[in-house]
Protein backbone atom coordinates (compact mmCIF):
# COMPACT_ATOMS: atom_id res chain seq x y z
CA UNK A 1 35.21 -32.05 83.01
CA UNK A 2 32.52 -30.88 85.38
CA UNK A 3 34.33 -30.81 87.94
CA UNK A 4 36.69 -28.22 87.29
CA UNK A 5 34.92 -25.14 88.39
CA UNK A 6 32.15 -25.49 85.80
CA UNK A 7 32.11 -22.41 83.72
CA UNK A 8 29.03 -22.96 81.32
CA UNK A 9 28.14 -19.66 80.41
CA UNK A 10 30.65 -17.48 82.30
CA UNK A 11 31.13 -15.26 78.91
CA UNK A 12 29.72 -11.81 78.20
CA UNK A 13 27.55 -12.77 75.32
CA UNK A 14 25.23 -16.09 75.23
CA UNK A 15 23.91 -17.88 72.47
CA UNK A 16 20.56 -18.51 74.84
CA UNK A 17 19.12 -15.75 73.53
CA UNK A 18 16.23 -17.79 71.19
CA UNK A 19 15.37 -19.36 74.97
CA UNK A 20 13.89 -15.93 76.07
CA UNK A 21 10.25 -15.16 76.18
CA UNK A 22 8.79 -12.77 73.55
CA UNK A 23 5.68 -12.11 75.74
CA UNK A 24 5.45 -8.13 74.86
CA UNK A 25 4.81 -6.96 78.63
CA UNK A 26 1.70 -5.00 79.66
CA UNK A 27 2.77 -1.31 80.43
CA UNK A 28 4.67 -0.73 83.17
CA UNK A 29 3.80 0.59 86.56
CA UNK A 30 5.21 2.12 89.63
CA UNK A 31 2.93 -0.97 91.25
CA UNK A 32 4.01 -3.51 88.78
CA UNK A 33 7.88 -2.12 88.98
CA UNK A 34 7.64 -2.61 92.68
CA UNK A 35 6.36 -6.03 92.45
CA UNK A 36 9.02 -7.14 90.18
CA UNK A 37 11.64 -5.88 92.51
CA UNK A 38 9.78 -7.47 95.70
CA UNK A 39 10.07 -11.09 93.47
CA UNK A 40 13.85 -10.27 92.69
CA UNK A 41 14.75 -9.69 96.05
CA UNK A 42 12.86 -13.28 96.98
CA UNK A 43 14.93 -14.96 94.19
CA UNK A 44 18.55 -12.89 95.30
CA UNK A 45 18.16 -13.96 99.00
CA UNK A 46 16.69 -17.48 97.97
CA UNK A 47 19.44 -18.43 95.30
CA UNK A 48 21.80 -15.95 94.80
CA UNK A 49 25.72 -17.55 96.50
CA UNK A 50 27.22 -14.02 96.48
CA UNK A 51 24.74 -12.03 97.34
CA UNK A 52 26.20 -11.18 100.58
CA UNK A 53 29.42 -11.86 100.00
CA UNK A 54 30.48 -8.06 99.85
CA UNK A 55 28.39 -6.51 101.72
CA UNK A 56 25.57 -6.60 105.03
CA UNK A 57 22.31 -7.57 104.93
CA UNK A 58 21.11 -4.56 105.52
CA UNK A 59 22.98 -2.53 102.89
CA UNK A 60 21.20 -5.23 100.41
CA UNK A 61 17.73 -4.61 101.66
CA UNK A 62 18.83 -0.79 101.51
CA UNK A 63 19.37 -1.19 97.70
CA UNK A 64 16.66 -3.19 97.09
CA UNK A 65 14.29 -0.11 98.94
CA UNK A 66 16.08 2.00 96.58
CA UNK A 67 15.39 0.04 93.23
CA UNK A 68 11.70 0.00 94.08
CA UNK A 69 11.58 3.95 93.89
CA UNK A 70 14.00 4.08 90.81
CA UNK A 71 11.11 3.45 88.61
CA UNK A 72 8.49 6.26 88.38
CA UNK A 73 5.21 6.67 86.10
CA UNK A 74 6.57 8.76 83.11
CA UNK A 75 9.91 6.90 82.98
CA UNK A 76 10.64 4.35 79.77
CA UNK A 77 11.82 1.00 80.06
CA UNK A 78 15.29 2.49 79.38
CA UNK A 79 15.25 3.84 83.02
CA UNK A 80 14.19 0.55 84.17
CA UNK A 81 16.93 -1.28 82.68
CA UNK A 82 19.36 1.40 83.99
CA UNK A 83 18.13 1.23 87.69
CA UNK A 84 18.07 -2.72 87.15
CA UNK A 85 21.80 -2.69 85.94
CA UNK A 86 22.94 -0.69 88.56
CA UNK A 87 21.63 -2.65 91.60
CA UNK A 88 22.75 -5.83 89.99
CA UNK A 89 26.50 -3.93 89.96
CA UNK A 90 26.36 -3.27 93.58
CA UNK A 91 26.18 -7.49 94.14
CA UNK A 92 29.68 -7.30 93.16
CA UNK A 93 29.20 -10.35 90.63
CA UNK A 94 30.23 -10.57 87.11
CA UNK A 95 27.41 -12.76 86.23
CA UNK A 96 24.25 -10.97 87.48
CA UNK A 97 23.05 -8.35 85.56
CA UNK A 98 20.59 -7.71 83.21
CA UNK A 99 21.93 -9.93 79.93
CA UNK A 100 21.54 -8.10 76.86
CA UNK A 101 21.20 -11.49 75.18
CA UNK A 102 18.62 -12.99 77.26
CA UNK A 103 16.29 -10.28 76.96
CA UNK A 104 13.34 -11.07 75.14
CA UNK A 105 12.90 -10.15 71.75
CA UNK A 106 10.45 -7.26 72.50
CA UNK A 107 12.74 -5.95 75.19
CA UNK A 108 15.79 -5.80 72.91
CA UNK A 109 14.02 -4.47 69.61
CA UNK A 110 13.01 -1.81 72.16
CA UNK A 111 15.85 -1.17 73.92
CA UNK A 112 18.84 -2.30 71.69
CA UNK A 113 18.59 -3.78 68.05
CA UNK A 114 18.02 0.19 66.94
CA UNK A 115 20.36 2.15 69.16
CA UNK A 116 22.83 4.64 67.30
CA UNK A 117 26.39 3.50 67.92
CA UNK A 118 29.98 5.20 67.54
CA UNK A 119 31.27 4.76 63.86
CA UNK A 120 34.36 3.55 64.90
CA UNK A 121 35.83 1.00 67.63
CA UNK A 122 38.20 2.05 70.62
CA UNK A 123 39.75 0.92 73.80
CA UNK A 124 38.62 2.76 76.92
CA UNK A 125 40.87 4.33 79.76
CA UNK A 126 40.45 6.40 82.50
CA UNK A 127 39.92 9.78 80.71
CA UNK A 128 39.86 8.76 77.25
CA UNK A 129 38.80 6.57 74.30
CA UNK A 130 41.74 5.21 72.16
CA UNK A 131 40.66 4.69 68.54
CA UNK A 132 41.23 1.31 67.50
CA UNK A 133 40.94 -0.61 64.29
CA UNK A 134 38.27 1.18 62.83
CA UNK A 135 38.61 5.07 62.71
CA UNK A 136 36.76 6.84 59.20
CA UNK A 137 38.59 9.46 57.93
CA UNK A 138 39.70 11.86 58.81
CA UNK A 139 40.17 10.11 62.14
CA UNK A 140 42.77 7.90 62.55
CA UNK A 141 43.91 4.89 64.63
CA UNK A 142 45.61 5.91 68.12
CA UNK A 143 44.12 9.29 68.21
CA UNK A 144 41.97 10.11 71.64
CA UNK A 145 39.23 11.03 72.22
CA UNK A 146 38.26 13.57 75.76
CA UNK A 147 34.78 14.44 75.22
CA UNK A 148 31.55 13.92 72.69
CA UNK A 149 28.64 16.41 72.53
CA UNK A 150 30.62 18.39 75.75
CA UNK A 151 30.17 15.50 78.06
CA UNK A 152 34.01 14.79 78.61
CA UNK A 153 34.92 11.35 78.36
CA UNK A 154 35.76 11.00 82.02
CA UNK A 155 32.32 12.30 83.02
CA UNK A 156 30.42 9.40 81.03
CA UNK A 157 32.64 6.72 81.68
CA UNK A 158 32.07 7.90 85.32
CA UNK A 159 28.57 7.22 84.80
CA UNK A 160 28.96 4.02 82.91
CA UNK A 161 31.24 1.71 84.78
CA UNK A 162 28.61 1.65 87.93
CA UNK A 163 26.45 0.16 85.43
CA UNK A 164 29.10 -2.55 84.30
CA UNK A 165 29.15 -5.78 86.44
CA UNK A 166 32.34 -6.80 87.54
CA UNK A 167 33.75 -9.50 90.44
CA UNK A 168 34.19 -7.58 94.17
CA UNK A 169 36.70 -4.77 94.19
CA UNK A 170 37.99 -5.15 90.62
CA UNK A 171 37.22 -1.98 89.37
CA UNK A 172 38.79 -2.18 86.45
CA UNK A 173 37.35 -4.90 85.03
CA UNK A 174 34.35 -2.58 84.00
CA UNK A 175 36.39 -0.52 82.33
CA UNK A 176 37.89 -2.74 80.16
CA UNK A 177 34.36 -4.23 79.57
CA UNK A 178 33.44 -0.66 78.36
CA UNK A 179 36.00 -0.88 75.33
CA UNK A 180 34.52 -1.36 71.65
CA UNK A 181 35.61 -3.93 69.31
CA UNK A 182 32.84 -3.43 66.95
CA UNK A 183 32.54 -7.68 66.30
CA UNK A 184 29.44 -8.58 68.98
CA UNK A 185 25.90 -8.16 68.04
CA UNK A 186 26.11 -6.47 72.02
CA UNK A 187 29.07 -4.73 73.24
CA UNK A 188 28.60 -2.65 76.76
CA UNK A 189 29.38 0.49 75.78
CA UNK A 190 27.48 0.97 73.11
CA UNK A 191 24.27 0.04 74.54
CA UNK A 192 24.53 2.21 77.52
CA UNK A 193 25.49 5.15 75.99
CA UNK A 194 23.17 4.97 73.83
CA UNK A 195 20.63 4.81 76.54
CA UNK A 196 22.13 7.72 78.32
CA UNK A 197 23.69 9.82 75.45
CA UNK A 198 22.09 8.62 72.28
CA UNK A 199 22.04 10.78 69.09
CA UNK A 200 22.37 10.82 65.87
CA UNK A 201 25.44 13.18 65.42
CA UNK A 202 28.61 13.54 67.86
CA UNK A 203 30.87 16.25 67.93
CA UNK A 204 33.99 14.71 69.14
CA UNK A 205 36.79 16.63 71.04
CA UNK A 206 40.20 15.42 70.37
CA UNK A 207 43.04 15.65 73.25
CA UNK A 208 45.02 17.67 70.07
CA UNK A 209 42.58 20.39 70.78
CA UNK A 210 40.81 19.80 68.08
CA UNK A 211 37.31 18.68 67.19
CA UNK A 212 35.02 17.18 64.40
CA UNK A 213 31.34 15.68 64.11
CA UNK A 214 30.45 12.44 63.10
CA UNK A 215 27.29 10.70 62.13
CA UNK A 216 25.91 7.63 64.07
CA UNK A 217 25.83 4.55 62.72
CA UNK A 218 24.37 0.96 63.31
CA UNK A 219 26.46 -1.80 64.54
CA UNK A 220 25.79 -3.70 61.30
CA UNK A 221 27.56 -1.19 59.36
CA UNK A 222 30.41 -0.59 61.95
CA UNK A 223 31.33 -4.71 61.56
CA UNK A 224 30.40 -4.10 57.74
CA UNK A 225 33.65 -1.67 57.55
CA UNK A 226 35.77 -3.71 59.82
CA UNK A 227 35.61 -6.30 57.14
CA UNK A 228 35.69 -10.28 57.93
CA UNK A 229 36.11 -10.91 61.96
CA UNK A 230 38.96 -12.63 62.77
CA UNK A 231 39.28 -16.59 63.73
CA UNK A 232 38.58 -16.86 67.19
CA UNK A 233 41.75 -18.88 67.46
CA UNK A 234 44.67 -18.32 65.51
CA UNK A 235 48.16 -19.59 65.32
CA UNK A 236 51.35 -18.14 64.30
CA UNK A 237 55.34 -17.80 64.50
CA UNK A 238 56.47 -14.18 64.71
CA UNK A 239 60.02 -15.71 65.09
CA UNK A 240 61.02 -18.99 63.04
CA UNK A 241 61.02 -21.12 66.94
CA UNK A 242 58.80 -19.44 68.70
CA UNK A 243 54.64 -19.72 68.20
CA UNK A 244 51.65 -17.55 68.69
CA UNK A 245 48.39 -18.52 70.17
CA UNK A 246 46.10 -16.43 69.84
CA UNK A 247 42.56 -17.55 72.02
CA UNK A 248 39.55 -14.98 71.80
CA UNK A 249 37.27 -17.24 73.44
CA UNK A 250 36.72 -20.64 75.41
CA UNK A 251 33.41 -20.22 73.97
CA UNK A 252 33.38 -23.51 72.22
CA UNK A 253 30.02 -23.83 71.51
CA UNK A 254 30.34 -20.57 69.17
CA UNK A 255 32.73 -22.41 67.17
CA UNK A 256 32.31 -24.53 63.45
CA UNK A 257 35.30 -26.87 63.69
CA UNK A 258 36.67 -29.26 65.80
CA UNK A 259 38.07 -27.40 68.57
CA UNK A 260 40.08 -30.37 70.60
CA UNK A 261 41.42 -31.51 67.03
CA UNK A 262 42.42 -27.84 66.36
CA UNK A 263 44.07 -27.68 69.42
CA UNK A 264 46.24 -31.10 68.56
CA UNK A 265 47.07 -29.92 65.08
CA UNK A 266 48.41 -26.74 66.49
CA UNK A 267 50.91 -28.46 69.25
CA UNK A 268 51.73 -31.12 66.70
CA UNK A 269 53.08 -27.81 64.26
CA UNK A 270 54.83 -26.94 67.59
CA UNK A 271 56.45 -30.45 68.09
CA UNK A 272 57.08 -30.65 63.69
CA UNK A 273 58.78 -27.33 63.69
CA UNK A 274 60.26 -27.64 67.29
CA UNK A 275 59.40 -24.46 68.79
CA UNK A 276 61.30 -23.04 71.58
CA UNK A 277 58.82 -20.58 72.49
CA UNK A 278 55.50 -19.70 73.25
CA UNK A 279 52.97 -16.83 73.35
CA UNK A 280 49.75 -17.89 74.83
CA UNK A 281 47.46 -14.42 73.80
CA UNK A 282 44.70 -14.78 76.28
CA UNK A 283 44.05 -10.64 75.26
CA UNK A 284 40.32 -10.02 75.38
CA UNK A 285 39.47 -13.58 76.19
CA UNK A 286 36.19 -13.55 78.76
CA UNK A 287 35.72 -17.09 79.28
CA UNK A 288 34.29 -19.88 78.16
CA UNK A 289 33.85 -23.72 78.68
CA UNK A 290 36.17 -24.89 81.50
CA UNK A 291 36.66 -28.31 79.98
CA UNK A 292 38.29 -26.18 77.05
CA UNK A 293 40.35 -24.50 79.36
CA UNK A 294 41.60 -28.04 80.88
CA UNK A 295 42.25 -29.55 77.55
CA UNK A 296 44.69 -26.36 77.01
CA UNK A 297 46.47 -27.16 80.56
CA UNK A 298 47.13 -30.82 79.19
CA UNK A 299 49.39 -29.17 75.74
CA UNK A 300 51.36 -27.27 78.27
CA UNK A 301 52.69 -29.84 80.83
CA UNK A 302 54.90 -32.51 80.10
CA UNK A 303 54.39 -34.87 83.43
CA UNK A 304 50.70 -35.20 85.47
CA UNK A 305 49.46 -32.50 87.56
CA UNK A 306 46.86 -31.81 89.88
CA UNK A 307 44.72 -28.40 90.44
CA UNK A 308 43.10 -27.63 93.25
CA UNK A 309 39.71 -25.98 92.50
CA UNK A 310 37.78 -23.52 94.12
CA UNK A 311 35.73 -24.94 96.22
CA UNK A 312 32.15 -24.84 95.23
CA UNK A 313 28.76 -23.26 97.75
CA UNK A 314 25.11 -22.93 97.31
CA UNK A 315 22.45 -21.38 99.37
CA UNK A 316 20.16 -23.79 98.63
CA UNK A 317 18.53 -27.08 98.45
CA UNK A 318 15.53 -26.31 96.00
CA UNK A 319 14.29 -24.13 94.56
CA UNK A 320 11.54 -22.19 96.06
CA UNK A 321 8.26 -23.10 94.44
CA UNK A 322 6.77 -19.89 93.41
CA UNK A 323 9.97 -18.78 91.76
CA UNK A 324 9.92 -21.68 89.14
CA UNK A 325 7.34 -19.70 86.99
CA UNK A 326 9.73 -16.88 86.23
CA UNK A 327 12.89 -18.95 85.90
CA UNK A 328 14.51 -20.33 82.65
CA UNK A 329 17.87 -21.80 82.34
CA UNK A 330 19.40 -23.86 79.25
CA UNK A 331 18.72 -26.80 80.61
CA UNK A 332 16.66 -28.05 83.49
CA UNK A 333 19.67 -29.50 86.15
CA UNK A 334 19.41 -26.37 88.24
CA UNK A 335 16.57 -28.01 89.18
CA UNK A 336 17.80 -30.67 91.58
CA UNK A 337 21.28 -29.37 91.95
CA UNK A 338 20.77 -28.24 95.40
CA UNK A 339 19.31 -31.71 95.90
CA UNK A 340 23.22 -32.52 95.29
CA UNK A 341 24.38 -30.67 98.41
CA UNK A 342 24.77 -31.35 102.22
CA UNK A 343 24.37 -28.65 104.82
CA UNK A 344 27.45 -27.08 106.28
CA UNK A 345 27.99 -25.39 109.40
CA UNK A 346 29.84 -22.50 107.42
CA UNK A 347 27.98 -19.40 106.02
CA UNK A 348 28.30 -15.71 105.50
CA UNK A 349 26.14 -13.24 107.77
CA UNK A 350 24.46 -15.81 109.18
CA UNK A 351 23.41 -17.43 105.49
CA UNK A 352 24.66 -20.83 105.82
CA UNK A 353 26.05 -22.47 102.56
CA UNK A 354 25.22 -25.77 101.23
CA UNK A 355 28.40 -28.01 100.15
CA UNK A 356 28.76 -30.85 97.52
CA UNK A 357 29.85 -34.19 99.65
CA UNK A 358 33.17 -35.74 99.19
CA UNK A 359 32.35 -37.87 96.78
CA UNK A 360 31.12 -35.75 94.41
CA UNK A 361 33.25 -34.56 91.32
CA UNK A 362 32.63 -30.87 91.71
CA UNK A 363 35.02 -30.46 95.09
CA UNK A 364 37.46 -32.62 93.86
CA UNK A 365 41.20 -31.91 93.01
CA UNK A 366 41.52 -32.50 88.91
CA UNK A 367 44.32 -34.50 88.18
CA UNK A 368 45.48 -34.12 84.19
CA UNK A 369 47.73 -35.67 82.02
CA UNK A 370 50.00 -34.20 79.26
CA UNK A 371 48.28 -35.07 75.61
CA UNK A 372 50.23 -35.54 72.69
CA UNK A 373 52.94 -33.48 71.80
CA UNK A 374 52.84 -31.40 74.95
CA UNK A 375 54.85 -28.29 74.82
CA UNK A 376 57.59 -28.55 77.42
CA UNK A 377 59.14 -24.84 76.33
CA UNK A 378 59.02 -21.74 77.93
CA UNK A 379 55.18 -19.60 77.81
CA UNK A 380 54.81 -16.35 78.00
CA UNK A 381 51.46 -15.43 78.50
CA UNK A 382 49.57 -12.15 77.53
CA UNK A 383 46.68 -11.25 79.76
CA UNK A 384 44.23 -8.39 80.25
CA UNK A 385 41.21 -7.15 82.33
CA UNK A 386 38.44 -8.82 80.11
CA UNK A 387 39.99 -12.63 81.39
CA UNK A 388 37.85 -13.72 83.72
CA UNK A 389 35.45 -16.65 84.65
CA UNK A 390 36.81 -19.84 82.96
CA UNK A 391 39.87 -17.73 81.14
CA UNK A 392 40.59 -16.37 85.11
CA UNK A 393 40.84 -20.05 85.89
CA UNK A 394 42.79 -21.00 83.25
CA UNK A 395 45.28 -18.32 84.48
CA UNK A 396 45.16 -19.25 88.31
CA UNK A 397 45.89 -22.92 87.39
CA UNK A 398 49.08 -21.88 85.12
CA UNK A 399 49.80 -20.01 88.26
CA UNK A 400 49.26 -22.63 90.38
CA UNK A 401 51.55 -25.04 88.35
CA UNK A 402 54.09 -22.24 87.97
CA UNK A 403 53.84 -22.34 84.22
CA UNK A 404 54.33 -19.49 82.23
CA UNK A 405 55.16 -16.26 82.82
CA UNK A 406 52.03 -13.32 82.64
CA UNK A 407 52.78 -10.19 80.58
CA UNK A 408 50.28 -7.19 80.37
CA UNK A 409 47.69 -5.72 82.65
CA UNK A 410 45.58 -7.60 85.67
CA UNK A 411 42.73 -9.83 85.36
CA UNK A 412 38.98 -9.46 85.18
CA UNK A 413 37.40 -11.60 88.02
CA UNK A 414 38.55 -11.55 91.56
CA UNK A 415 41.11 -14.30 93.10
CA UNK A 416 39.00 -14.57 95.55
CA UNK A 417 36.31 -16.22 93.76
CA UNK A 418 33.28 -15.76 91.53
CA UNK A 419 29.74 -17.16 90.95
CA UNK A 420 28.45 -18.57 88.21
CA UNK A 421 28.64 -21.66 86.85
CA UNK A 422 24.68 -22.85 86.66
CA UNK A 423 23.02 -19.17 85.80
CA UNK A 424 19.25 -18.69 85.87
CA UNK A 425 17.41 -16.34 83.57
CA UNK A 426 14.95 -14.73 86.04
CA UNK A 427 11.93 -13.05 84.44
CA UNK A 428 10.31 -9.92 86.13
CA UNK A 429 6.82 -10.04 84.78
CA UNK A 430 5.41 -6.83 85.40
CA UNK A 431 8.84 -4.63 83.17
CA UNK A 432 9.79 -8.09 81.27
CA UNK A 433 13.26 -7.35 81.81
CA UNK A 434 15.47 -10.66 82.75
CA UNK A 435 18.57 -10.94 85.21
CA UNK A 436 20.95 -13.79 84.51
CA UNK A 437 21.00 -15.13 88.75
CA UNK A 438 24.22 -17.44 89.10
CA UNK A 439 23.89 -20.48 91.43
CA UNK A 440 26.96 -21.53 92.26
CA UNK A 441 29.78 -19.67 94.64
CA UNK A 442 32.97 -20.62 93.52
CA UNK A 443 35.44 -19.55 97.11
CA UNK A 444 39.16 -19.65 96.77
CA UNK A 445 41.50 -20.63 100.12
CA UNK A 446 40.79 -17.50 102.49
CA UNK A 447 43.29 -15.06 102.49
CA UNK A 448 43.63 -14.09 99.03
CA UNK A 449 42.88 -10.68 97.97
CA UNK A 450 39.87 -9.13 97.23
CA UNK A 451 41.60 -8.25 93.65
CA UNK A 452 42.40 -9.08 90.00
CA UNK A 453 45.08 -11.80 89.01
CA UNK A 454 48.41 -8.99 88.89
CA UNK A 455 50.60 -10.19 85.36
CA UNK A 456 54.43 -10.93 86.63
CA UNK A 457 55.37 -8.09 84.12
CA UNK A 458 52.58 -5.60 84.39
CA UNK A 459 52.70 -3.42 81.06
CA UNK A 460 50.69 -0.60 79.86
CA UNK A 461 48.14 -1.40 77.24
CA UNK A 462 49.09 -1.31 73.67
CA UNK A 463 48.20 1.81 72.26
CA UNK A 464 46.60 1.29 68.34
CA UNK A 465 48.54 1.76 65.54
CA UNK A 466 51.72 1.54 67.32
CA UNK A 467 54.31 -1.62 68.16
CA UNK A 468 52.68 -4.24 70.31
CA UNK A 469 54.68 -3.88 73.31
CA UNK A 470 53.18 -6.93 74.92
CA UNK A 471 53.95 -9.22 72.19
CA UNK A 472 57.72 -7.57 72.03
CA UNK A 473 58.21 -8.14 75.69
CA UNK A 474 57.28 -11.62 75.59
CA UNK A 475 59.60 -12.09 72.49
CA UNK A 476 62.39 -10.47 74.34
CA UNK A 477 61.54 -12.81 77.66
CA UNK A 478 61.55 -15.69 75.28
CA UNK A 479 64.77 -14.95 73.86
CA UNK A 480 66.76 -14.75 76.96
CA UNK A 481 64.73 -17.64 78.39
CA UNK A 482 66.82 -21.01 78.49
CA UNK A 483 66.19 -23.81 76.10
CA UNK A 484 64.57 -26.85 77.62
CA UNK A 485 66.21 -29.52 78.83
């Protein structure tokens, strides 16, 4: 399933993190900071696809010039990582930033395994945060929050998001990055803020007017009171003939059980109880394995297909030699995959790309067949900004096929492309902070926008503790939807 717009680590949260060094790093200086963004901008321009791909050279050099001065004697790492985050957020890439998993141990006991959280989960918008599942008393789920220790809510998300990676113009794929569900060891928001606002008490300003204090908490404790985390798959029938699947990740290496013969089990309850409906919940879902996302495509067709891909681009054909010291990966094929490609007269700003030849898998259209009890029925399908990488392709090719119909708010990612794909943990000696570097540029057919996936029925988001009105739309679509033939 390589072939299919590989998508091996194209999630938020890796479970590479026991590959990272543990070298504690000397202390820092403005001379060592300045060397360490001298080798990143060597590795960027060497490896990175995208690097240019939203902006000028020169605008990149500018950035770079300004990184090297972020860092001043006196500073903490904290301002390191800050500075690092937001240059990697001006790349425009959902994969390059500094990984909160593949930081070394030292870095992360440091930085993150101590930091103070919010005692209770939410959902972030523009202005606000929405509580969510888990609000203590007296709070309660659905109330909002405008502002914590008089820093309104708008003002820190305003600092935040330019510190959230996130594919080209889709700006509000940060912001839904920036919502807590109080289940990953690392969530966004919480380690930020706690790098820019951390303390151990928060007086909280309601949009009611009123206003309370709570005490900070760990993020043990937080996922201690939210009890048991869900499945990350689930199924379900809200309706006696119509199903619910429900897909948290494509992650299927996080998994303990048999995901393909999970998958079969679930369509053959479809086909035994002869559904006439389905919701596909793709809600929060940030990617995965594409293979998984393939093997889904085959339960939902009923004759043999074929996707197009995006086509695939490096800037490459090895890797330069004094890089290799500070470069890790989970396996060692980065290596010769440039060896791979053919040079191609195409390029951006006068970069030219590297291209896979025709007889290699990668570039090739992916022609599937249905699998056992296939559903044939209608889909609706419930999307939101965290779908991207190999979820965003999952969508695109039920797009493509014009199956299903998309309910909720638009996609993470950009439908113009992303990079990813084969990611590289690059290692800054001097700070020890690490950049996950992506070597592959995924490039849709020109023309499409520089943009999220829209949903066919864009809805607002679901507001806690009140009716689902995703899931009732679908239902409603469903109903009125005709049987198949």
């Amino acid at each position: 399933m390589g072939h299919w717009a590989r998508c091996l680590t194209l999630v938020a949260g890796l479970w590479l993190s026991s590959m990272s060094a543990d070298a504690t790093a000397p202390a820092l200086t403005a001379e060592g900071w300045q060397q360490d963004v001298a080798l990143l901008a060597e590795a960027v321009e060497a490896l990175h696809p995208g690097a240019l791909r939203y902006q000028e050279p020169a605008a990149l050099k500018a950035s770079l010039a300004t990184l090297a001065q972020a860092w001043q004697p006196g500073d903490d790492l904290d301002q390191a990582y800050l500075a690092l985050s937001r240059w990697a957020a001006t790349l425009r890439c959902g994969h390059t930033y500094p990984n909160f998993w593949n930081q070394s141990e030292s870095v992360r006991a440091q930085l993150f395994d101590s930091a103070p959280v919010l005692p209770f989960t939410f959902v972030a918008e523009p202005e606000s945060l929405v509580l969510d599942r888990l609000a203590p008393p007296p709070l309660r789920p659905g109330q909002v929050i405008t502002a914590i220790n008089g820093a309104t809510v708008a003002d820190i998300l305003a600092e935040l998001t330019p510190l959230v990676p996130s594919d080209g113009h889709n700006e509000a794929a940060r912001l839904a990055r920036l919502s807590v569900t109080g289940w990953g060891r690392y969530e966004s928001f919480d380690l930020l803020f706690a790098l820019r606002y951390g303390a151990e008490r928060y007086r909280l300003t309601l949009a009611n007017g009123g206003s309370l204090t709570v005490a900070a908490t760990t993020r043990a404790r937080r996922a201690a009171a939210l009890g048991t985390p869900p499945a990350p798959w689930s199924l379900s029938w809200p309706e006696p003939k119509v199903a619910h699947l429900k897909l948290t990740t494509l992650a299927s290496w996080t998994f303990d059980f048999d995901w393909q013969a999970w998958l079969a089990q679930a369509f053959a309850e479809l086909e035994q109880r002869q559904a006439t409906g389905l919701v596909l919940d793709l809600r929060g879902n940030e990617g995965g394995l594409d293979r998984v996302a393939a093997q889904l495509v085959r339960h939902l067709i009923s004759a043999p297909v074929t996707i197009v891909p995006w086509q695939q681009r490096l800037v490459f054909d090895q890797v330069p030699e004094a890089l290799l010291p500070h470069l890790q990966s989970w396996d060692d094929s980065w290596q010769s995959l440039g060896a791979e490609t053919l040079a191609d007269e195409e390029g951006e700003q006068d970069r030219p790309w590297r291209r896979f030849p025709g007889d290699n898998p990668r570039d090739q259209p992916l022609n599937l067949s249905p699998a056992e009890n296939a559903f044939g029925g209608p889909v609706a399908v419930l999307m939101d900004g965290k779908n991207r990488s190999a979820t965003l392709m999952l969508l695109e090719a039920l797009a493509q096929l014009e199956r299903g119909r998309t309910f909720g708010r638009p996609s993470g990612g950009n439908r113009r492309g992303i990079n990813g794909g084969a990611i590289l943990y690059l290692r800054l000696p001097h700070s020890g902070l690490e950049l996950d570097l992506p070597l592959i540029g995924y490039f849709a057919d020109e023309g499409m926008p520089d943009g999220p996936l829209m949903p066919a029925v864009p809805l607002p988001t679901p507001r806690p503790g009140k009716a689902d009105g995703d899931m009732a739309a679908a239902l409603t679509w469903l109903a009125e939807s005709p049987p198949t033939p």
